[in-house]
PDB file of N, CA and C in Angstrom:
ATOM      1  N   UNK A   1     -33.648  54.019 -41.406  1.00  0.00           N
ATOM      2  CA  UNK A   1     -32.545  54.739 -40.788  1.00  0.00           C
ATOM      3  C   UNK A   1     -32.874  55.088 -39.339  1.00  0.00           C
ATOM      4  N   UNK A   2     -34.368  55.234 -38.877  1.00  0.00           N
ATOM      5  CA  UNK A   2     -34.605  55.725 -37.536  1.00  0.00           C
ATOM      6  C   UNK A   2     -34.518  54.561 -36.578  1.00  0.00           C
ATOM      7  N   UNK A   3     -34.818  53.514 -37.420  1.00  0.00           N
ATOM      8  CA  UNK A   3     -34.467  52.135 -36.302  1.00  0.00           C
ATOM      9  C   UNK A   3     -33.387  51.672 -35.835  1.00  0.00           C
ATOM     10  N   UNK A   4     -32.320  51.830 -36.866  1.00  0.00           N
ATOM     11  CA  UNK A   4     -31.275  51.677 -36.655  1.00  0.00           C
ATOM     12  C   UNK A   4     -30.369  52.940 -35.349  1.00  0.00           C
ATOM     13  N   UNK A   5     -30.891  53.558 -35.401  1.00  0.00           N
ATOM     14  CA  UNK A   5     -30.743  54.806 -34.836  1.00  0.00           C
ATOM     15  C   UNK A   5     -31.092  54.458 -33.201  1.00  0.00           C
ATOM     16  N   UNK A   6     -32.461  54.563 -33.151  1.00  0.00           N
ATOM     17  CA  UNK A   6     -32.941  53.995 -31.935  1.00  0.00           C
ATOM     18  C   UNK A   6     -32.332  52.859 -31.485  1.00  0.00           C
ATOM     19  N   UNK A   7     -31.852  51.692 -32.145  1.00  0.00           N
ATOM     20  CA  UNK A   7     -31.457  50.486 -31.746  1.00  0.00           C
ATOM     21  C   UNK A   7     -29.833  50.930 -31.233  1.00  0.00           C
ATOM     22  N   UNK A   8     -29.543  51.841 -31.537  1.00  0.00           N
ATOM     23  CA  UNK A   8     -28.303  52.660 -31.074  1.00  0.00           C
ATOM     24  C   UNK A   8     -28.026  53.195 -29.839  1.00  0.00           C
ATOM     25  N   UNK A   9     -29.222  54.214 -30.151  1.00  0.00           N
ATOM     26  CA  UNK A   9     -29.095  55.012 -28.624  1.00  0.00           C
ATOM     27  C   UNK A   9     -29.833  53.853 -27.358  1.00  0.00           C
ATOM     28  N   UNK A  10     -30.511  52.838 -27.910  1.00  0.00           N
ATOM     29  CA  UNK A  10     -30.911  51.819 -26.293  1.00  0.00           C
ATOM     30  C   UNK A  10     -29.663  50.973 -25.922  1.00  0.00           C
ATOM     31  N   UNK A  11     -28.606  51.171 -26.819  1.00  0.00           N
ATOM     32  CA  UNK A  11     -27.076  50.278 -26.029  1.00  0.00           C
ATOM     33  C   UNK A  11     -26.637  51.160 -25.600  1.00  0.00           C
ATOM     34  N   UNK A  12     -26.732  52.570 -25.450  1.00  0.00           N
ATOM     35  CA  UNK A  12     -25.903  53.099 -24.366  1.00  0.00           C
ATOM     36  C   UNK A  12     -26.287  53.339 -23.218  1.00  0.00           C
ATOM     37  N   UNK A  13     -25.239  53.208 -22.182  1.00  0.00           N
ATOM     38  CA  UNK A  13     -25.337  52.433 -21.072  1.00  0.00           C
ATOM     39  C   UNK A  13     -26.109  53.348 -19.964  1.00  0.00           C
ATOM     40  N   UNK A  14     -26.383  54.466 -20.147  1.00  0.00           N
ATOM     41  CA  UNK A  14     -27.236  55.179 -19.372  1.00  0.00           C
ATOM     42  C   UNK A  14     -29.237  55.216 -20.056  1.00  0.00           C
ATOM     43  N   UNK A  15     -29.104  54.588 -20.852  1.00  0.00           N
ATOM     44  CA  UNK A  15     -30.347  54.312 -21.199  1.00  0.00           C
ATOM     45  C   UNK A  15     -30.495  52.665 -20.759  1.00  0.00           C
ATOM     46  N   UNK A  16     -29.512  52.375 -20.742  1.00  0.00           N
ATOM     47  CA  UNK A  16     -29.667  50.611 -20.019  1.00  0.00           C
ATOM     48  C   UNK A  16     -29.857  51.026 -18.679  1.00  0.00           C
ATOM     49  N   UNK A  17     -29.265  52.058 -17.910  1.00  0.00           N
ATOM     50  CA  UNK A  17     -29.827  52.745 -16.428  1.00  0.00           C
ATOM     51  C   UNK A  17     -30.779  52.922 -16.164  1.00  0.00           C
ATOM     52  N   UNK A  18     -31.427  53.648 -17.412  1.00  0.00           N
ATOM     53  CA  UNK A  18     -32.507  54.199 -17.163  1.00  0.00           C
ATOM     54  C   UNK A  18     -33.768  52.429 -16.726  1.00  0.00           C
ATOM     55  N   UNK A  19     -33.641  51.796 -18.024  1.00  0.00           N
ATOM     56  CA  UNK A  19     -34.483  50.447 -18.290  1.00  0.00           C
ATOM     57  C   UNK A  19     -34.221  49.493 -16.911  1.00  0.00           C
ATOM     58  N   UNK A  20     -32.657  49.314 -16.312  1.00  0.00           N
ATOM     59  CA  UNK A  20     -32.663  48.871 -15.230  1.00  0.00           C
ATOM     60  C   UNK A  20     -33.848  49.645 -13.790  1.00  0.00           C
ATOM     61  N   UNK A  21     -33.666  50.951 -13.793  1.00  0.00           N
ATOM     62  CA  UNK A  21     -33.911  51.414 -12.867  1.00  0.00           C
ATOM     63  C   UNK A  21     -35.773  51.575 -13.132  1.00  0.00           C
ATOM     64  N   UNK A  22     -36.305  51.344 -14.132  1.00  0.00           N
ATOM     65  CA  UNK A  22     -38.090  51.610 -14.054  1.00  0.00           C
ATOM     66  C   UNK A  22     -38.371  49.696 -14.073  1.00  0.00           C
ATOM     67  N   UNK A  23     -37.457  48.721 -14.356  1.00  0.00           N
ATOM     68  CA  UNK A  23     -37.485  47.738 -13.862  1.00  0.00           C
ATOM     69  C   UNK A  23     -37.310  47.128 -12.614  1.00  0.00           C
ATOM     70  N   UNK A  24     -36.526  47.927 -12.093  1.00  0.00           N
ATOM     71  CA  UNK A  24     -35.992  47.808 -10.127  1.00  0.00           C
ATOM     72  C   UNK A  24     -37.297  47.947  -9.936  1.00  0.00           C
ATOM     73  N   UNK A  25     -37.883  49.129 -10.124  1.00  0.00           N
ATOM     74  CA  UNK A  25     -38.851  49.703  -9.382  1.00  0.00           C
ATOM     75  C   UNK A  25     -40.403  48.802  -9.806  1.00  0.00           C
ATOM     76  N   UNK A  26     -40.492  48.356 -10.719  1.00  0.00           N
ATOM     77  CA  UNK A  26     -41.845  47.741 -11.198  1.00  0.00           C
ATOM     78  C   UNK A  26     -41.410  46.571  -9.990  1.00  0.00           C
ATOM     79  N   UNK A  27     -39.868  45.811 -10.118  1.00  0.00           N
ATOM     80  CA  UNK A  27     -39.772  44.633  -9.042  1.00  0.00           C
ATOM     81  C   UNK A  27     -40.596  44.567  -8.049  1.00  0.00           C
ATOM     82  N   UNK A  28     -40.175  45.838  -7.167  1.00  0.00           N
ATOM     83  CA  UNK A  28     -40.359  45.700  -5.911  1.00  0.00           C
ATOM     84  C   UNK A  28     -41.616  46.384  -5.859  1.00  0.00           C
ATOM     85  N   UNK A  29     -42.155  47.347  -6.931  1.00  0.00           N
ATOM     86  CA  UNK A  29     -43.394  47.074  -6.357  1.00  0.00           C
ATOM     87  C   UNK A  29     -44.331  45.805  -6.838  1.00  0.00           C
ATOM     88  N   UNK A  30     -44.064  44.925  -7.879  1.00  0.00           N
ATOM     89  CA  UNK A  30     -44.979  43.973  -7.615  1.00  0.00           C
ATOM     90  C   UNK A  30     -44.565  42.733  -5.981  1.00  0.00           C
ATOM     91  N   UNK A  31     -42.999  43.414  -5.240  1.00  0.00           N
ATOM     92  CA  UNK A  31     -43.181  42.371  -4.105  1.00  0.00           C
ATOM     93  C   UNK A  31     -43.927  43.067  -2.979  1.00  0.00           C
ATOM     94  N   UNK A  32     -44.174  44.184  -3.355  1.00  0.00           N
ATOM     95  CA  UNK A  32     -44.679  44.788  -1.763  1.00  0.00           C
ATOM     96  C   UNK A  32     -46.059  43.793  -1.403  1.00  0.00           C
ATOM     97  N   UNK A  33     -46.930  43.962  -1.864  1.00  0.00           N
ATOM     98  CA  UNK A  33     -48.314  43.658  -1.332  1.00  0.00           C
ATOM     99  C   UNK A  33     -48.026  42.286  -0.759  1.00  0.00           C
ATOM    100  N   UNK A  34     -47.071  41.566  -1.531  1.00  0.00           N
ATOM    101  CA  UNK A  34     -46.448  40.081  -0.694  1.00  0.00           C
ATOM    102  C   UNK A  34     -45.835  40.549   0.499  1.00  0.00           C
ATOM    103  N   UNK A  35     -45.183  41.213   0.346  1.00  0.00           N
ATOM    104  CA  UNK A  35     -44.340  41.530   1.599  1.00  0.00           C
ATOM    105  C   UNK A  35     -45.310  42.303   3.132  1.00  0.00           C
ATOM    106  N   UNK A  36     -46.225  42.967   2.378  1.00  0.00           N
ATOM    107  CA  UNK A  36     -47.406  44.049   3.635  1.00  0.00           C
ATOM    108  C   UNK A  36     -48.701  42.978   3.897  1.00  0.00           C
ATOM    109  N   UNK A  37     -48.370  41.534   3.113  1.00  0.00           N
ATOM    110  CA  UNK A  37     -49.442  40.164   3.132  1.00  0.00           C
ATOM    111  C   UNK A  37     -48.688  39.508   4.554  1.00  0.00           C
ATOM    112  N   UNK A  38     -47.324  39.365   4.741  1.00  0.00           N
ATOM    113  CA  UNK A  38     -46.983  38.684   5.213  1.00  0.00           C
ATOM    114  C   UNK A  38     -46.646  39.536   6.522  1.00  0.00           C
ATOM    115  N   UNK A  39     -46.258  40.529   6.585  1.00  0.00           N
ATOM    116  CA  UNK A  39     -46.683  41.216   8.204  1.00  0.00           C
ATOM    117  C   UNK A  39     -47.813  41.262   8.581  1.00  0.00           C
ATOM    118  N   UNK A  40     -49.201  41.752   7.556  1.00  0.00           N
ATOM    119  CA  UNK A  40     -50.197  41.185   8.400  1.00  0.00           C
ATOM    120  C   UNK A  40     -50.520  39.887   9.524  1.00  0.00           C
ATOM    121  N   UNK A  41     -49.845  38.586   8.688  1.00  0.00           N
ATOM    122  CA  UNK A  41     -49.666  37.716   9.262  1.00  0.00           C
ATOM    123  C   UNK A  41     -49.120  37.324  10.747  1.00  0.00           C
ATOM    124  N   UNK A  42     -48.282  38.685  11.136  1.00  0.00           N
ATOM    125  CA  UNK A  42     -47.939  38.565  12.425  1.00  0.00           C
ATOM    126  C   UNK A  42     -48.489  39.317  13.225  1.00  0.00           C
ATOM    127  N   UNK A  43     -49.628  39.671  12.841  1.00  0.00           N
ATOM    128  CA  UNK A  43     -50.928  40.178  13.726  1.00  0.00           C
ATOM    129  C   UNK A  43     -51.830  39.877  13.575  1.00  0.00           C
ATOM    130  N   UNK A  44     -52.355  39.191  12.337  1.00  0.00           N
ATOM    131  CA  UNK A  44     -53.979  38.018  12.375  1.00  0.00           C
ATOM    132  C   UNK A  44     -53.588  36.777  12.537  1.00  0.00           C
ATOM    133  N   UNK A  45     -52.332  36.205  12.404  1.00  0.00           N
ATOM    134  CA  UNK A  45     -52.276  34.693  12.241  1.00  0.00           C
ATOM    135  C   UNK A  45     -51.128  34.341  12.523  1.00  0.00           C
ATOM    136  N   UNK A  46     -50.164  34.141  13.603  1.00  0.00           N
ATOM    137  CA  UNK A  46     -48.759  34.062  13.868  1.00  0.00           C
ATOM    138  C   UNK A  46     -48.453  32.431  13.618  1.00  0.00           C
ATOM    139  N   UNK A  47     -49.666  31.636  13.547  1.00  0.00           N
ATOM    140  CA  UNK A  47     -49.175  30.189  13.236  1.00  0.00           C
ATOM    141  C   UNK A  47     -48.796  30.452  11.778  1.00  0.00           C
ATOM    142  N   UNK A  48     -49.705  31.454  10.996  1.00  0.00           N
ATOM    143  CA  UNK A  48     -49.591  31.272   9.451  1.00  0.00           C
ATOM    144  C   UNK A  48     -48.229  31.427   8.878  1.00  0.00           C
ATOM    145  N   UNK A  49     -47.903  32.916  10.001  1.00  0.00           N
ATOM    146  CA  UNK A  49     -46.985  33.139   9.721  1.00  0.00           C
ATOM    147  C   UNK A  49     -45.280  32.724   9.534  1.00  0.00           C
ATOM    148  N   UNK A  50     -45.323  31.296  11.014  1.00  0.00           N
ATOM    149  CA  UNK A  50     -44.484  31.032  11.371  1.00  0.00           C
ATOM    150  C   UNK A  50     -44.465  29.647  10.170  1.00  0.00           C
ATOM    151  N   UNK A  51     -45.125  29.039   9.653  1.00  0.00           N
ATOM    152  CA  UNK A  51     -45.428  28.207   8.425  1.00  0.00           C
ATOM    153  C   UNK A  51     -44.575  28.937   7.216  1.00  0.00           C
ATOM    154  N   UNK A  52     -45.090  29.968   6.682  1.00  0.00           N
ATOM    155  CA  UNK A  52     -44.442  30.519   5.744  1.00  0.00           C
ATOM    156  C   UNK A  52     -43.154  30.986   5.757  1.00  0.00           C
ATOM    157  N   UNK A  53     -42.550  31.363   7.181  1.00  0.00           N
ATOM    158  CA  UNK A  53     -41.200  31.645   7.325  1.00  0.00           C
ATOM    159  C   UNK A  53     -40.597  30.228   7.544  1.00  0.00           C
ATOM    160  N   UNK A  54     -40.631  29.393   7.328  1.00  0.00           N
ATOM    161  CA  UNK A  54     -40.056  28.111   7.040  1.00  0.00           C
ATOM    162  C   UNK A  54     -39.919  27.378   5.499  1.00  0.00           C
ATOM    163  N   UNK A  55     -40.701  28.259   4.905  1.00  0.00           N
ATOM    164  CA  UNK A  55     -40.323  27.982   3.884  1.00  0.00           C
ATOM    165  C   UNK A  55     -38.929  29.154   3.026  1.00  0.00           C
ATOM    166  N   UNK A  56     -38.787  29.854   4.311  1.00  0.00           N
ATOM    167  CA  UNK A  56     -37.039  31.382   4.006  1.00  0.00           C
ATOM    168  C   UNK A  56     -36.280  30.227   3.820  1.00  0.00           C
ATOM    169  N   UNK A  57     -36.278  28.822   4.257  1.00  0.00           N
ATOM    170  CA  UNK A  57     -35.296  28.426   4.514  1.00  0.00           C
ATOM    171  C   UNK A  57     -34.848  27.563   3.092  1.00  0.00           C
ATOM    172  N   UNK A  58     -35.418  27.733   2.418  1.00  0.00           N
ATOM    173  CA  UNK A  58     -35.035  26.986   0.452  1.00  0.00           C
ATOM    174  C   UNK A  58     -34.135  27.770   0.331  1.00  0.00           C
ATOM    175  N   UNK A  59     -33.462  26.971  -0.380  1.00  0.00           N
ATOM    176  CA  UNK A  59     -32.387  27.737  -1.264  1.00  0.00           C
ATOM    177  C   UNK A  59     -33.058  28.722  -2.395  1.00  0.00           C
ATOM    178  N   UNK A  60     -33.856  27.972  -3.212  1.00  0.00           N
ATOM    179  CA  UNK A  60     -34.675  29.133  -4.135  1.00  0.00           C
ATOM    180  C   UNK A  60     -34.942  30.841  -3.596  1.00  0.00           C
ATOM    181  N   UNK A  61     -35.983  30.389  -2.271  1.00  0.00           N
ATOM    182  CA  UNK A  61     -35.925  31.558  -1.477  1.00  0.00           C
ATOM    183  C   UNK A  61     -34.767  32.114  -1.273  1.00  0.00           C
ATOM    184  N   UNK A  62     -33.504  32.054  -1.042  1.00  0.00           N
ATOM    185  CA  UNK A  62     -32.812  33.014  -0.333  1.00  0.00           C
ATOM    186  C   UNK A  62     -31.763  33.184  -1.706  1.00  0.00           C
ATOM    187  N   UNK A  63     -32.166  32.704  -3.124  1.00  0.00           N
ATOM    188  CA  UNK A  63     -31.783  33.103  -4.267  1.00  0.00           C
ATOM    189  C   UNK A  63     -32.951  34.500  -4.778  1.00  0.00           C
ATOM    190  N   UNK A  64     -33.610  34.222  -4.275  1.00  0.00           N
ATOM    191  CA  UNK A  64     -34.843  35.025  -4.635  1.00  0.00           C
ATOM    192  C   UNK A  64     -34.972  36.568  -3.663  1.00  0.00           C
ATOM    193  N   UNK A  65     -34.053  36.281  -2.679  1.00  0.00           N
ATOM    194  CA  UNK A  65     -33.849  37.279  -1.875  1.00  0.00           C
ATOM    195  C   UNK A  65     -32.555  38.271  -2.530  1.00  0.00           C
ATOM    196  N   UNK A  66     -31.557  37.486  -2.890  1.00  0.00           N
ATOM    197  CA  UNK A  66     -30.627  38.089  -3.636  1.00  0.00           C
ATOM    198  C   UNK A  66     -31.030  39.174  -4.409  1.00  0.00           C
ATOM    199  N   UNK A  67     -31.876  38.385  -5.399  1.00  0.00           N
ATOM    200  CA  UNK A  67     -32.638  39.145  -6.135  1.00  0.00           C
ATOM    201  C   UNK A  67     -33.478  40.306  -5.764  1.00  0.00           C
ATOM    202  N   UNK A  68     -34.307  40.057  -4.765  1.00  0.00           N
ATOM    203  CA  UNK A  68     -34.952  41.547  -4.208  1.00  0.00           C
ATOM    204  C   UNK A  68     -33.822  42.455  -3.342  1.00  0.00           C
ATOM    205  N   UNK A  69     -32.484  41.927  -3.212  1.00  0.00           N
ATOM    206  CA  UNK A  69     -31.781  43.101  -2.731  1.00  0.00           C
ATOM    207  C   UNK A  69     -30.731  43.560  -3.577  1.00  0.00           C
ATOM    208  N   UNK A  70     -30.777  43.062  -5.266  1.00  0.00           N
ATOM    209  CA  UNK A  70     -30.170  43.094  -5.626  1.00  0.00           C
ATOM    210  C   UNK A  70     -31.095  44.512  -6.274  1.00  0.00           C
ATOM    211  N   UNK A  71     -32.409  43.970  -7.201  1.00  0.00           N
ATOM    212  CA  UNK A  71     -33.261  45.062  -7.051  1.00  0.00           C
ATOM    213  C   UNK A  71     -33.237  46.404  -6.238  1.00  0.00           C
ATOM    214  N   UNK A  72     -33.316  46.071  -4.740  1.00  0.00           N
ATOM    215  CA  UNK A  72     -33.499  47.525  -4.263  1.00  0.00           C
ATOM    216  C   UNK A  72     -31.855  47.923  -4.010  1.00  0.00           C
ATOM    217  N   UNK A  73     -31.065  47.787  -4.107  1.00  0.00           N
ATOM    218  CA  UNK A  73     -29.577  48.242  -4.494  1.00  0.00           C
ATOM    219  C   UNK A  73     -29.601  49.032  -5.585  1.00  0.00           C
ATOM    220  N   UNK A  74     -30.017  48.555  -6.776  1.00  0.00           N
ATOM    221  CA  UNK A  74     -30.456  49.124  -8.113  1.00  0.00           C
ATOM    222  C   UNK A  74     -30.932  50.191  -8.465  1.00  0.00           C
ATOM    223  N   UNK A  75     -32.370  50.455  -7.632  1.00  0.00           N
ATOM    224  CA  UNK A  75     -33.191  50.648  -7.517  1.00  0.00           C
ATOM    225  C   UNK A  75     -33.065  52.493  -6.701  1.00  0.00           C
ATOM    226  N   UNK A  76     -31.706  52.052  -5.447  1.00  0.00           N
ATOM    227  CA  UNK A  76     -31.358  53.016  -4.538  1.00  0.00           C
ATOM    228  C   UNK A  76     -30.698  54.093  -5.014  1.00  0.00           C
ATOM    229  N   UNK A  77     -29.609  53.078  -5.841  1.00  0.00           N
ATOM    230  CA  UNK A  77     -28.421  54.025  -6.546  1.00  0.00           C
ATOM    231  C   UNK A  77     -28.839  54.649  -7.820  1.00  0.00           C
ATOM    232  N   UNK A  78     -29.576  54.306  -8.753  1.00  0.00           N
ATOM    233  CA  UNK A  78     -30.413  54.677  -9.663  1.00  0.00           C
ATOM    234  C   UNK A  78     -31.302  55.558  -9.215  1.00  0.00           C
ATOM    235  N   UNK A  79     -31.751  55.551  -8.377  1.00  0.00           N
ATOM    236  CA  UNK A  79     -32.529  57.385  -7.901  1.00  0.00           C
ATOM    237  C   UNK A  79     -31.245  57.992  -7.481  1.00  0.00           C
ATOM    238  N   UNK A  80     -30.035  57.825  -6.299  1.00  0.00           N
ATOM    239  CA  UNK A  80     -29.014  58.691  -6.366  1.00  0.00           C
ATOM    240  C   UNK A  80     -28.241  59.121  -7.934  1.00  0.00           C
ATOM    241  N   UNK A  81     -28.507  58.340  -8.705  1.00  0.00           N
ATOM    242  CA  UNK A  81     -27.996  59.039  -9.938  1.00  0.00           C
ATOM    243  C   UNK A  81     -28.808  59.478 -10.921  1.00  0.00           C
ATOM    244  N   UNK A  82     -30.063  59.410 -10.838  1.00  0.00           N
ATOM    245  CA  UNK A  82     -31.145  60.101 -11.361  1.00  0.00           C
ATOM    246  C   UNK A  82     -31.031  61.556 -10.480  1.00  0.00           C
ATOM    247  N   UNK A  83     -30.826  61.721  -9.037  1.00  0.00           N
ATOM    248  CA  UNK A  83     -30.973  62.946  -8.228  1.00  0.00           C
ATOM    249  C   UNK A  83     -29.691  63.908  -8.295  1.00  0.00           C
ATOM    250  N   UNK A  84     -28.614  63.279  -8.583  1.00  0.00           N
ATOM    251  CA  UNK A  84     -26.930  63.722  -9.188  1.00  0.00           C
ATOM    252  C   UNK A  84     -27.739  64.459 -10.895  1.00  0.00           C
ATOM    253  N   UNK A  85     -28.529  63.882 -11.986  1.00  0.00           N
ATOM    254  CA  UNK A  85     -28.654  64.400 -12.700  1.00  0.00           C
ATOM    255  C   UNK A  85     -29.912  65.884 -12.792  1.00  0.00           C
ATOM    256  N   UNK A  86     -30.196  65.568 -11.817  1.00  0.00           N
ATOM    257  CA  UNK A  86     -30.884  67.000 -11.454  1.00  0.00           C
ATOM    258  C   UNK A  86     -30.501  68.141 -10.646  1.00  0.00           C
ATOM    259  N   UNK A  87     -29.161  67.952 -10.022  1.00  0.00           N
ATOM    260  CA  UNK A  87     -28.445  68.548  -8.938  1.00  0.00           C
ATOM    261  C   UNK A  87     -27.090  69.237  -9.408  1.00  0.00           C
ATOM    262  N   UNK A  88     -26.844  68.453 -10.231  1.00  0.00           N
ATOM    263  CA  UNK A  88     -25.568  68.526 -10.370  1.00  0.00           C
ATOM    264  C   UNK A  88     -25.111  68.647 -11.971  1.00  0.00           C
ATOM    265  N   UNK A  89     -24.191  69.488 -12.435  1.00  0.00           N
ATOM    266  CA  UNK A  89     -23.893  69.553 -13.880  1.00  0.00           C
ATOM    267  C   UNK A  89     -23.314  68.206 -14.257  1.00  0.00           C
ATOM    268  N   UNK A  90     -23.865  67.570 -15.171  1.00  0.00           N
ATOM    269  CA  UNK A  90     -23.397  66.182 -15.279  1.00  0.00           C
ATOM    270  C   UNK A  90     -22.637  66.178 -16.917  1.00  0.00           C
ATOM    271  N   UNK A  91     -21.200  65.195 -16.874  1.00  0.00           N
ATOM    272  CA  UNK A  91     -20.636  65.398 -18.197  1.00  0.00           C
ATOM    273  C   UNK A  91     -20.340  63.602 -18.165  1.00  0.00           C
ATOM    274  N   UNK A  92     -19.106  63.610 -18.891  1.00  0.00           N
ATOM    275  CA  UNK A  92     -18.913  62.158 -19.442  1.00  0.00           C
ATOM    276  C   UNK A  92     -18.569  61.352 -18.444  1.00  0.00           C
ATOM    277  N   UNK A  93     -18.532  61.480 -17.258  1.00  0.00           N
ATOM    278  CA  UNK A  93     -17.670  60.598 -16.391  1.00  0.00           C
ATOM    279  C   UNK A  93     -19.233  59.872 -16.015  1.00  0.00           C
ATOM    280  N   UNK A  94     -20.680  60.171 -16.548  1.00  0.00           N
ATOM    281  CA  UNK A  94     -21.617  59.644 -15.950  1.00  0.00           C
ATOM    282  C   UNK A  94     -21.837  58.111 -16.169  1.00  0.00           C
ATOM    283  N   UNK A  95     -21.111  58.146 -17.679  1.00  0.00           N
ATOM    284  CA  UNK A  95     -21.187  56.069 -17.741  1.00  0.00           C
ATOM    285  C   UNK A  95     -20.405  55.467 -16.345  1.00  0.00           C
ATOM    286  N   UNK A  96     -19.497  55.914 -16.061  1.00  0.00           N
ATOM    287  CA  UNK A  96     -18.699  55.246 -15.166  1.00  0.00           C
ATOM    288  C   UNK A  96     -19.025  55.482 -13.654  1.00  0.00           C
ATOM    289  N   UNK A  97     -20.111  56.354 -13.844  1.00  0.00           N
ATOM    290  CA  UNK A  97     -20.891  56.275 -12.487  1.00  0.00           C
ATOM    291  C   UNK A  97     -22.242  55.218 -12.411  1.00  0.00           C
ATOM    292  N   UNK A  98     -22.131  55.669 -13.308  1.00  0.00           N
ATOM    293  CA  UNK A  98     -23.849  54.516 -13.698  1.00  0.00           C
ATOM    294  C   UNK A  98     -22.994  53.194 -13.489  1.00  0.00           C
ATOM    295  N   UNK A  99     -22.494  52.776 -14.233  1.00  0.00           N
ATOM    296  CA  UNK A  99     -21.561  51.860 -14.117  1.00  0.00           C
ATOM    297  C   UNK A  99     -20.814  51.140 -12.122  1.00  0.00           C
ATOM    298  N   UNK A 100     -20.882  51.968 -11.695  1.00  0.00           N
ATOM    299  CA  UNK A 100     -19.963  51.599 -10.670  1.00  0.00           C
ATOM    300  C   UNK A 100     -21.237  51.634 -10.030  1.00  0.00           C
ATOM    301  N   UNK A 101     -22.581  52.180 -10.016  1.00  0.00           N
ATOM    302  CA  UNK A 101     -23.883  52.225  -9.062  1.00  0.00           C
ATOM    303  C   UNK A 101     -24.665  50.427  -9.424  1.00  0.00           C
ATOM    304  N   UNK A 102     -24.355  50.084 -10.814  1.00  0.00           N
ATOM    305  CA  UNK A 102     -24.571  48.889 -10.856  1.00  0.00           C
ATOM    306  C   UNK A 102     -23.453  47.418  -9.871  1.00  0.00           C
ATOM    307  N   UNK A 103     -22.890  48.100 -10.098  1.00  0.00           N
ATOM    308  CA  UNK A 103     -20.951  46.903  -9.685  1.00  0.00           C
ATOM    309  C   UNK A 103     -21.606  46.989  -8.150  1.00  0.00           C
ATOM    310  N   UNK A 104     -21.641  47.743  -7.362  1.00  0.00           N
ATOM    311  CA  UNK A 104     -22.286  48.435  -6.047  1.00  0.00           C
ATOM    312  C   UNK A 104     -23.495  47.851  -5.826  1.00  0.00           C
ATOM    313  N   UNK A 105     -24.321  47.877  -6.527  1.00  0.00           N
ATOM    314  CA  UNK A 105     -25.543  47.036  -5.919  1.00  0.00           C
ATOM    315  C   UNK A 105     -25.827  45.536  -6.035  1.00  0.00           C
ATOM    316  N   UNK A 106     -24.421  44.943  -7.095  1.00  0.00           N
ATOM    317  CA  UNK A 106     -24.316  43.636  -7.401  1.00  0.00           C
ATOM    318  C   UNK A 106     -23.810  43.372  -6.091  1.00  0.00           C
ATOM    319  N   UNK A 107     -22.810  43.904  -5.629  1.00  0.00           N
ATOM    320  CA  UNK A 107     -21.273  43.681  -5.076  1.00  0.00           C
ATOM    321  C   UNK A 107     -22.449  43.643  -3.362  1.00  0.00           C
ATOM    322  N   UNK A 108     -23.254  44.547  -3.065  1.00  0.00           N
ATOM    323  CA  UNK A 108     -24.153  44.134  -1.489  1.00  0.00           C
ATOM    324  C   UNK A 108     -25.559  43.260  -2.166  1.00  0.00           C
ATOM    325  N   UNK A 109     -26.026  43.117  -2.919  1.00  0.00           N
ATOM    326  CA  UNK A 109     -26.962  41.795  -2.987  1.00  0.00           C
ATOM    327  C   UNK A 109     -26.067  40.882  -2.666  1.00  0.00           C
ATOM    328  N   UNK A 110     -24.508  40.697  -3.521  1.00  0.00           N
ATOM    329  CA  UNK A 110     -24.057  39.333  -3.322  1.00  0.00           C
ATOM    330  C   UNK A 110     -23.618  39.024  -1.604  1.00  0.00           C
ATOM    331  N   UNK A 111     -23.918  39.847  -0.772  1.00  0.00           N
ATOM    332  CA  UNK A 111     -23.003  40.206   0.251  1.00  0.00           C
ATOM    333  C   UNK A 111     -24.090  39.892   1.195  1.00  0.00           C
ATOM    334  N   UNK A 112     -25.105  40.023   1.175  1.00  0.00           N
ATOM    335  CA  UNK A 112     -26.616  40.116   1.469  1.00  0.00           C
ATOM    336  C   UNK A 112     -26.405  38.317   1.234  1.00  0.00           C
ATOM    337  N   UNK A 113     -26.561  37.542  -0.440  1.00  0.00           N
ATOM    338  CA  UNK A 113     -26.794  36.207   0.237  1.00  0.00           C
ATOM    339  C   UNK A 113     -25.654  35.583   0.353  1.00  0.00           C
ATOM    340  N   UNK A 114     -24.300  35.906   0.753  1.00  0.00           N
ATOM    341  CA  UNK A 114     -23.630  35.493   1.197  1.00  0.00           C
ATOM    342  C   UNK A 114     -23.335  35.005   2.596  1.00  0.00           C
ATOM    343  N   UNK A 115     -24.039  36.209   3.142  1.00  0.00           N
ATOM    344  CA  UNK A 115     -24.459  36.378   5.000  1.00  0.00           C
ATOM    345  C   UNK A 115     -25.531  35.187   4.571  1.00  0.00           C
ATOM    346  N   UNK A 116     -26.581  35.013   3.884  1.00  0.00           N
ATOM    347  CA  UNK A 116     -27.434  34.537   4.347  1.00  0.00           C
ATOM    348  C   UNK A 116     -27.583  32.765   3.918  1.00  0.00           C
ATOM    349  N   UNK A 117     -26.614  32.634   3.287  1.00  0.00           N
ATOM    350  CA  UNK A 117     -26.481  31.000   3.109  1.00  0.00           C
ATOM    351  C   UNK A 117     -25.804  30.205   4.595  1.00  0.00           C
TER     352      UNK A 117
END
């Protein structure tokens, strides 16, 4: 009976918030050290660097960018509604905020590689 239970409360959609948002965050931090690898690069090694920024230009890459801004969109609005639930008396209208903080961070990743194709 407790599994069934649990398997309950993880479909509702502010516990899918929650799982999105400690997933945003594991994302981007496993891209940082790539990302603080590759500015080094434009102060020990600007040939290296200018090599690897030629490879921005794949399509994979700038699918993969989507993705890290789709992440920190996620990632943004999910602490603003984690910081709304510490601030603020929160009642039922919160699915449909959670909800619209996801639509919102889809809606500028897609906007993000839209500019960038």
């Amino acid at each position: 009976m407790k599994a069934s239970k649990s398997i309950k409360a993880r479909a509702h959609p502010l516990w899918l918030a929650y799982a999105l948002h400690r997933l945003s965050g594991l994302g981007l931090a496993l891209f940082l050290p790539l990302h603080f690898w590759v500015l080094a690069l434009a102060v020990t090694n600007p040939g290296q660097l200018d090599r690897f920024l030629q490879l921005t230009d794949a399509g994979i890459v700038k699918l993969a960018e989507f993705g890290l801004v789709f992440l920190l969109a996620v990632h943004f609005f999910g602490g603003l509604r984690l910081i709304a639930l510490e601030w603020l008396p929160w009642t039922a209208p919160q699915k449909s905020l959670a909800a619209g903080a996801a639509a919102v961070s889809f809606m500028v990743a897609t906007l993000f590689l839209l500019k960038a194709i």
